[in-house]
C-alpha atoms as a PDB file:
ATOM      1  CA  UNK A   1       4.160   7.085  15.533  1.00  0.00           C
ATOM      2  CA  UNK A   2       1.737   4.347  16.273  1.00  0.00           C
ATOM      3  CA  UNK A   3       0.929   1.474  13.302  1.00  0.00           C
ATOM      4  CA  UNK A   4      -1.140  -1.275  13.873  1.00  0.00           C
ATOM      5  CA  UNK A   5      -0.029  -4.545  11.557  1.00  0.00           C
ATOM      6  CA  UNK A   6      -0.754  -8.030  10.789  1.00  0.00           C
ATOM      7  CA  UNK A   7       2.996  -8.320   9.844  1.00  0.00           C
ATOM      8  CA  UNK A   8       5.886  -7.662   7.442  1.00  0.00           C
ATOM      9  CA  UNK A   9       7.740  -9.513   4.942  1.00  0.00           C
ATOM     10  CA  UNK A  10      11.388  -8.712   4.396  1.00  0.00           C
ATOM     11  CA  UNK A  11      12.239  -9.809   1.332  1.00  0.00           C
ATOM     12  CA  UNK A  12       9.005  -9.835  -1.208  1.00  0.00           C
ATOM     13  CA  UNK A  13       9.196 -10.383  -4.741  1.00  0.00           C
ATOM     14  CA  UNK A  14       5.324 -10.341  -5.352  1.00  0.00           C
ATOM     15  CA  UNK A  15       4.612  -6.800  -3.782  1.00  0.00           C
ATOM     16  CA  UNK A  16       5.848  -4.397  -6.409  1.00  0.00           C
ATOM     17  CA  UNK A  17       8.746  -4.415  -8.454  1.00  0.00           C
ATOM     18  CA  UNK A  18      12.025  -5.705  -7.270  1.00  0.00           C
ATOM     19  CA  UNK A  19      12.810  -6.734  -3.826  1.00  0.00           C
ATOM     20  CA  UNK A  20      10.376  -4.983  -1.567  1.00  0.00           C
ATOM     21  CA  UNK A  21       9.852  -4.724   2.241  1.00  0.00           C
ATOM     22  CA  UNK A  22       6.154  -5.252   2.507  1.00  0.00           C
ATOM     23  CA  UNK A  23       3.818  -3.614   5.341  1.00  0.00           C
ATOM     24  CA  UNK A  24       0.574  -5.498   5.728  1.00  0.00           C
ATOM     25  CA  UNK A  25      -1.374  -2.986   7.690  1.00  0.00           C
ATOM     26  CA  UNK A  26      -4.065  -4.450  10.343  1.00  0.00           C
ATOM     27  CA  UNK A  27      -8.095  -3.584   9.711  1.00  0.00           C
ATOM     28  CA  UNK A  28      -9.794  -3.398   6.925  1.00  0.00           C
ATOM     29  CA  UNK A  29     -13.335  -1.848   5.886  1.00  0.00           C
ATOM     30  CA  UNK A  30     -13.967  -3.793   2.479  1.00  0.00           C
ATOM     31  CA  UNK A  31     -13.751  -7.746   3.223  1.00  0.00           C
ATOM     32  CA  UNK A  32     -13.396  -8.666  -0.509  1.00  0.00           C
ATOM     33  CA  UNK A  33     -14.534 -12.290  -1.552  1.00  0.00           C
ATOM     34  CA  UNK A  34     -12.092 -14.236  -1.798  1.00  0.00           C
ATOM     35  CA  UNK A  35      -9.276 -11.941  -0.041  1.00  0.00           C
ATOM     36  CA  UNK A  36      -5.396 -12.988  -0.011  1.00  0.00           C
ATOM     37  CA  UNK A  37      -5.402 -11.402   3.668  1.00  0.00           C
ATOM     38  CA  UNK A  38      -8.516 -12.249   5.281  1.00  0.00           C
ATOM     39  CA  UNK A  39      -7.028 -12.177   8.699  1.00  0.00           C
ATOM     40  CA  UNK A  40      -6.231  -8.565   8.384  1.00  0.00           C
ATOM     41  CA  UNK A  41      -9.802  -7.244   8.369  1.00  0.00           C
ATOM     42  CA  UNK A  42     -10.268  -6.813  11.808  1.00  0.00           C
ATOM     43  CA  UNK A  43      -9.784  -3.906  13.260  1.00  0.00           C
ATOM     44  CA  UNK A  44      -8.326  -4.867  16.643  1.00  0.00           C
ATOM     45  CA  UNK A  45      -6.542  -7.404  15.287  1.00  0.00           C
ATOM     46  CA  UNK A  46      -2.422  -7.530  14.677  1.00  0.00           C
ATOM     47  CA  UNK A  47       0.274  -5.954  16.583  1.00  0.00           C
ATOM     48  CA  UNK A  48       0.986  -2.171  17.304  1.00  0.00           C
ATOM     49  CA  UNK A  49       4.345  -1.159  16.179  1.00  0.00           C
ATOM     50  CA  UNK A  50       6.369   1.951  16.013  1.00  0.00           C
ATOM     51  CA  UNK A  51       7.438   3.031  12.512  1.00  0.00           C
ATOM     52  CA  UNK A  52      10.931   3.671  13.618  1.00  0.00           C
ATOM     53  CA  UNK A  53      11.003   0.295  14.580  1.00  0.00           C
ATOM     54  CA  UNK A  54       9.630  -0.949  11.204  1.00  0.00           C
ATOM     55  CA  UNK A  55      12.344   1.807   9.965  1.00  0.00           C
ATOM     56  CA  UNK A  56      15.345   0.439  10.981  1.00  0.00           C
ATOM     57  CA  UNK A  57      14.152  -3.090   9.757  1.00  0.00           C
ATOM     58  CA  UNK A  58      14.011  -1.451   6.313  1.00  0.00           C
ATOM     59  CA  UNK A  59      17.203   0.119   7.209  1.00  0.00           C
ATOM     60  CA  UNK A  60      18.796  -3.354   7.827  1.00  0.00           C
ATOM     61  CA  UNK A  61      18.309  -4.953   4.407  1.00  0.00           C
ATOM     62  CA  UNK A  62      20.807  -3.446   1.552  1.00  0.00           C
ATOM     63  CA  UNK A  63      18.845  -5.434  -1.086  1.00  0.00           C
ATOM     64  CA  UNK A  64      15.822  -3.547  -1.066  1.00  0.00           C
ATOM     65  CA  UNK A  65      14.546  -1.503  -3.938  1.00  0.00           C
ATOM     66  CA  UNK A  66      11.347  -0.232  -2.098  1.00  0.00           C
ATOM     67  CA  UNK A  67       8.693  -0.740  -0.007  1.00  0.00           C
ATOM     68  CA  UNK A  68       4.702  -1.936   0.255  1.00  0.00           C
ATOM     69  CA  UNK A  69       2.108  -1.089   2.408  1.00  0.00           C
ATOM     70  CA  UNK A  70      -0.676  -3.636   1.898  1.00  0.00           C
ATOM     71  CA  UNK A  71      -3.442  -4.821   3.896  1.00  0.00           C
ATOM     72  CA  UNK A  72      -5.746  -4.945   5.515  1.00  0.00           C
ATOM     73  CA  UNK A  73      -6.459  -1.296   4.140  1.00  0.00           C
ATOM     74  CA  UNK A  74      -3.416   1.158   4.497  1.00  0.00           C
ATOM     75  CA  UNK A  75      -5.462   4.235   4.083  1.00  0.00           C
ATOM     76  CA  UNK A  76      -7.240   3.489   7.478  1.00  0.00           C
ATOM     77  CA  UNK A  77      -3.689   3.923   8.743  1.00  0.00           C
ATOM     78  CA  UNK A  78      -2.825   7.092   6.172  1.00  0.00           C
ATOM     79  CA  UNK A  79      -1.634   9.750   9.151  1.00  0.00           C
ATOM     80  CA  UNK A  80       1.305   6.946  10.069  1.00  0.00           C
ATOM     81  CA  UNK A  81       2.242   5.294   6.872  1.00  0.00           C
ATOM     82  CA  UNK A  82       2.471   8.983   5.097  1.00  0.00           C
ATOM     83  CA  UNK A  83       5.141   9.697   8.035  1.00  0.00           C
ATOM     84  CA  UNK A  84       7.056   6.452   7.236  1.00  0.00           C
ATOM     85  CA  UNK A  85       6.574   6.786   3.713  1.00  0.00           C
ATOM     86  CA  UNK A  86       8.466  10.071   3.884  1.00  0.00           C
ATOM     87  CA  UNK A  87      11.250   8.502   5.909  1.00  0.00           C
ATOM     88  CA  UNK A  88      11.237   5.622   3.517  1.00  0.00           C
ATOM     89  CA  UNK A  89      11.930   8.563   0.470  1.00  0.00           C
ATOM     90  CA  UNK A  90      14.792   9.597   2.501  1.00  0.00           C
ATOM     91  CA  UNK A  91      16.314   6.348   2.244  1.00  0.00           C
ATOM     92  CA  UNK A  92      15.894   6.596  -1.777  1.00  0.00           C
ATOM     93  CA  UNK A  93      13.362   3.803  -1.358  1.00  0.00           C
ATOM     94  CA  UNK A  94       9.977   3.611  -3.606  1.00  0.00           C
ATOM     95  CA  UNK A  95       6.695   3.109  -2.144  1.00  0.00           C
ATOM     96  CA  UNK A  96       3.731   1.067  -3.434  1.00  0.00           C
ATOM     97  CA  UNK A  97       0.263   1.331  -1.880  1.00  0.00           C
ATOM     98  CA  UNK A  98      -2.438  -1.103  -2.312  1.00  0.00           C
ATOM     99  CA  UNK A  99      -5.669  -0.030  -1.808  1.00  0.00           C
ATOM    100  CA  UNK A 100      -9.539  -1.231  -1.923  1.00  0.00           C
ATOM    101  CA  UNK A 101     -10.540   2.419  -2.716  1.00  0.00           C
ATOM    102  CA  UNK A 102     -10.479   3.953  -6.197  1.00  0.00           C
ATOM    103  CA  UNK A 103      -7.800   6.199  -7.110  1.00  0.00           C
ATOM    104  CA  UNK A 104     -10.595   8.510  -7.522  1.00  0.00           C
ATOM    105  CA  UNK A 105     -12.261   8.409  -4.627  1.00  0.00           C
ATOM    106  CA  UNK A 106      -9.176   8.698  -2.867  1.00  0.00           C
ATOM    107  CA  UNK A 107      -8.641  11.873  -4.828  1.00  0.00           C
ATOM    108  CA  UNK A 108     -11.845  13.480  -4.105  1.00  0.00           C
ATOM    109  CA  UNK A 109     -11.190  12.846  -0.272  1.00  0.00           C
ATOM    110  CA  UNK A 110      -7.690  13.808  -0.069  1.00  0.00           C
ATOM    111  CA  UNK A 111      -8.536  15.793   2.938  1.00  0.00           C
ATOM    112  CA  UNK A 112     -10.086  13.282   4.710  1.00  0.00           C
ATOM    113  CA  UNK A 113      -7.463  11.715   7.620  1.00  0.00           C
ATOM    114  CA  UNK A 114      -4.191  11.941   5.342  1.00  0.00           C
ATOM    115  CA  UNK A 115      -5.094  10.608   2.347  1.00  0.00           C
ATOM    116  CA  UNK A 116      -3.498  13.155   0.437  1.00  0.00           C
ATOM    117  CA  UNK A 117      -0.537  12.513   2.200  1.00  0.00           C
ATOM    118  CA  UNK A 118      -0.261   9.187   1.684  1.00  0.00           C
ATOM    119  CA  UNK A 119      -0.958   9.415  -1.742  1.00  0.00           C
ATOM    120  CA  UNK A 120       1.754  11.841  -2.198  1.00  0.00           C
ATOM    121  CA  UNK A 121       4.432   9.389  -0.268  1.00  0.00           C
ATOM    122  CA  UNK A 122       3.137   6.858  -2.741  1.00  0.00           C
ATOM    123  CA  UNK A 123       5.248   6.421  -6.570  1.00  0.00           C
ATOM    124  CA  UNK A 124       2.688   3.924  -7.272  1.00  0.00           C
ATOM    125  CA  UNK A 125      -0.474   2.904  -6.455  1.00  0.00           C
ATOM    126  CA  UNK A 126      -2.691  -0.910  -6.760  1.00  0.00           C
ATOM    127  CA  UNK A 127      -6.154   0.544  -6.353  1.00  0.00           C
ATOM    128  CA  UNK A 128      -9.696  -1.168  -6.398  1.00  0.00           C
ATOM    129  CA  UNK A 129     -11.336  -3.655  -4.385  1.00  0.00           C
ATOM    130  CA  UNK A 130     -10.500  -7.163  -5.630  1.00  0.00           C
ATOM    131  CA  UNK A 131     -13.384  -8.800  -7.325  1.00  0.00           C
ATOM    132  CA  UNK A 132     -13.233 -12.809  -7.152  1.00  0.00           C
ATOM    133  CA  UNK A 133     -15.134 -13.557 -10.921  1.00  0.00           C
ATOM    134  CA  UNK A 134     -12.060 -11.384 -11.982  1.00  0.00           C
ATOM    135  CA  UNK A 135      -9.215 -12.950 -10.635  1.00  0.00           C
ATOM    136  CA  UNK A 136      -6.358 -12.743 -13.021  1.00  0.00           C
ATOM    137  CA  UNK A 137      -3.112 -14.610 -12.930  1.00  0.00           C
ATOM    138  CA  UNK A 138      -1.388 -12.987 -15.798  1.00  0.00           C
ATOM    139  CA  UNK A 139      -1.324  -9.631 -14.463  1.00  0.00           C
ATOM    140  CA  UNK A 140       1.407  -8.334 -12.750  1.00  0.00           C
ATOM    141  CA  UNK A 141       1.233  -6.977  -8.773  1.00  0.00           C
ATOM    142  CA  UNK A 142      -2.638  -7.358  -8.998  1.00  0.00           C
ATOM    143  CA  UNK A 143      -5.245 -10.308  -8.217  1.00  0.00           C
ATOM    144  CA  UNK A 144      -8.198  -9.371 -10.514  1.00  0.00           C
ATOM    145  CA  UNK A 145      -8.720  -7.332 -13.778  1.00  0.00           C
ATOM    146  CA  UNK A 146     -10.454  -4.180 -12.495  1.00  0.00           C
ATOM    147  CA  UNK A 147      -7.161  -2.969 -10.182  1.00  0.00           C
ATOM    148  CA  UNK A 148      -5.108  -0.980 -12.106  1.00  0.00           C
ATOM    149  CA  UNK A 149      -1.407  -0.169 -11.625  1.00  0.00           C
ATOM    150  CA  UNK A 150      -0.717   3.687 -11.239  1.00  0.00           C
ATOM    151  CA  UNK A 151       1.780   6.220 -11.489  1.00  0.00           C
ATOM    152  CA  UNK A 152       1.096   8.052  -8.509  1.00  0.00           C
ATOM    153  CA  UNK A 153       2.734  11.252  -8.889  1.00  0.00           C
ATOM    154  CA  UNK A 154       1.785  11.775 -12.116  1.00  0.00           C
ATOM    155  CA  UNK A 155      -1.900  11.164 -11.519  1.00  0.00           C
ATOM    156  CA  UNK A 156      -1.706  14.092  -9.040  1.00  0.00           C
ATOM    157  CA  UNK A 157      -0.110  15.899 -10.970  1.00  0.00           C
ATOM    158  CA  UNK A 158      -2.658  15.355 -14.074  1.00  0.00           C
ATOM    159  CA  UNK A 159      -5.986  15.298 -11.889  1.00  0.00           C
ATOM    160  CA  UNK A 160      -6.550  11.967 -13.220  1.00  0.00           C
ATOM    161  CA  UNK A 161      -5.555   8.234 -13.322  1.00  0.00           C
ATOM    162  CA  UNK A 162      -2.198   7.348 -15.154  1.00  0.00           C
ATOM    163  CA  UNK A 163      -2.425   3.424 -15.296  1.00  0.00           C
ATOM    164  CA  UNK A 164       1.446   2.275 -16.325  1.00  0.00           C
ATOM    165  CA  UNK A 165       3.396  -0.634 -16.514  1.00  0.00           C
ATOM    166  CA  UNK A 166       4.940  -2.297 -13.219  1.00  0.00           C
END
């Protein structure tokens, strides 16, 4: 399957917990002030990739404890990064989304292209746009103080948002 990405980083340590294998997904429909990744808005930007290919990279480094799909906005991508997320479970891998959207609003439009399957690939999930005047150094995984830091599975599970500690 198809993914179209500004690039990857092998060995993060600022992505999620542990040593992560980060996925920064191409396009991006929220251009946030002040975005870490403002050359992965564009749409037809980045490189198309198959997520075998980004597969066996993951296969190829022992070290990992998981891996991040970051942006851009990886729910623009949800049909292909739910398929490698399931792949990536295989492995015995986590998976950490970042998102612009809500966990909410993701919820209520689970049917819409995937997004139910992603979020179900995903253990945990950065959600919320990132808002400049609330930047925030002292928090892990997250650049401002609205994103929150959620236990996926259990938030489906509940209905509801289950914010927990990275």
């Amino acid at each position: 399957m198809e993914l179209r990405i500004a690039g990857t980083a092998n060995d993060s340590i600022v992505d999620g917990p542990g040593i992560r294998f980060t996925v920064f997904t191409q396009g991006c429909p929220h251009n946030c002030e002040g975005c870490h990744n403002p050359q992965t808005h564009d749409f037809n930007g980045g490189t198309v990739i198959d997520t075998d290919e980004i597969l066996e990279k993951i296969k190829g480094n022992p070290l990992l404890d998981g891996v991040t799909f970051s942006g851009g906005e990886p729910f623009c991508q949800a049909e292909a990064l739910a398929y490698l997320g399931r792949q990536i479970k295989v492995l015995g891998l986590d998976v950490v989304t970042y998102t612009g959207y809500t966990f909410e609003k993701l919820l209520s439009k689970r049917d819409k292209n995937h997004w139910g399957e992603l979020l179900e690939t995903t253990d945990f999930l950065i959600d919320g746009q990132f808002i400049l005047a609330q930047k925030d150094w002292n928090i892990k995984f997250r650049g401002s103080s609205n994103q929150r830091y959620i236990d996926c599975k259990a938030s489906l599970e509940a209905g509801t948002a289950i914010e927990c500690e990275p």
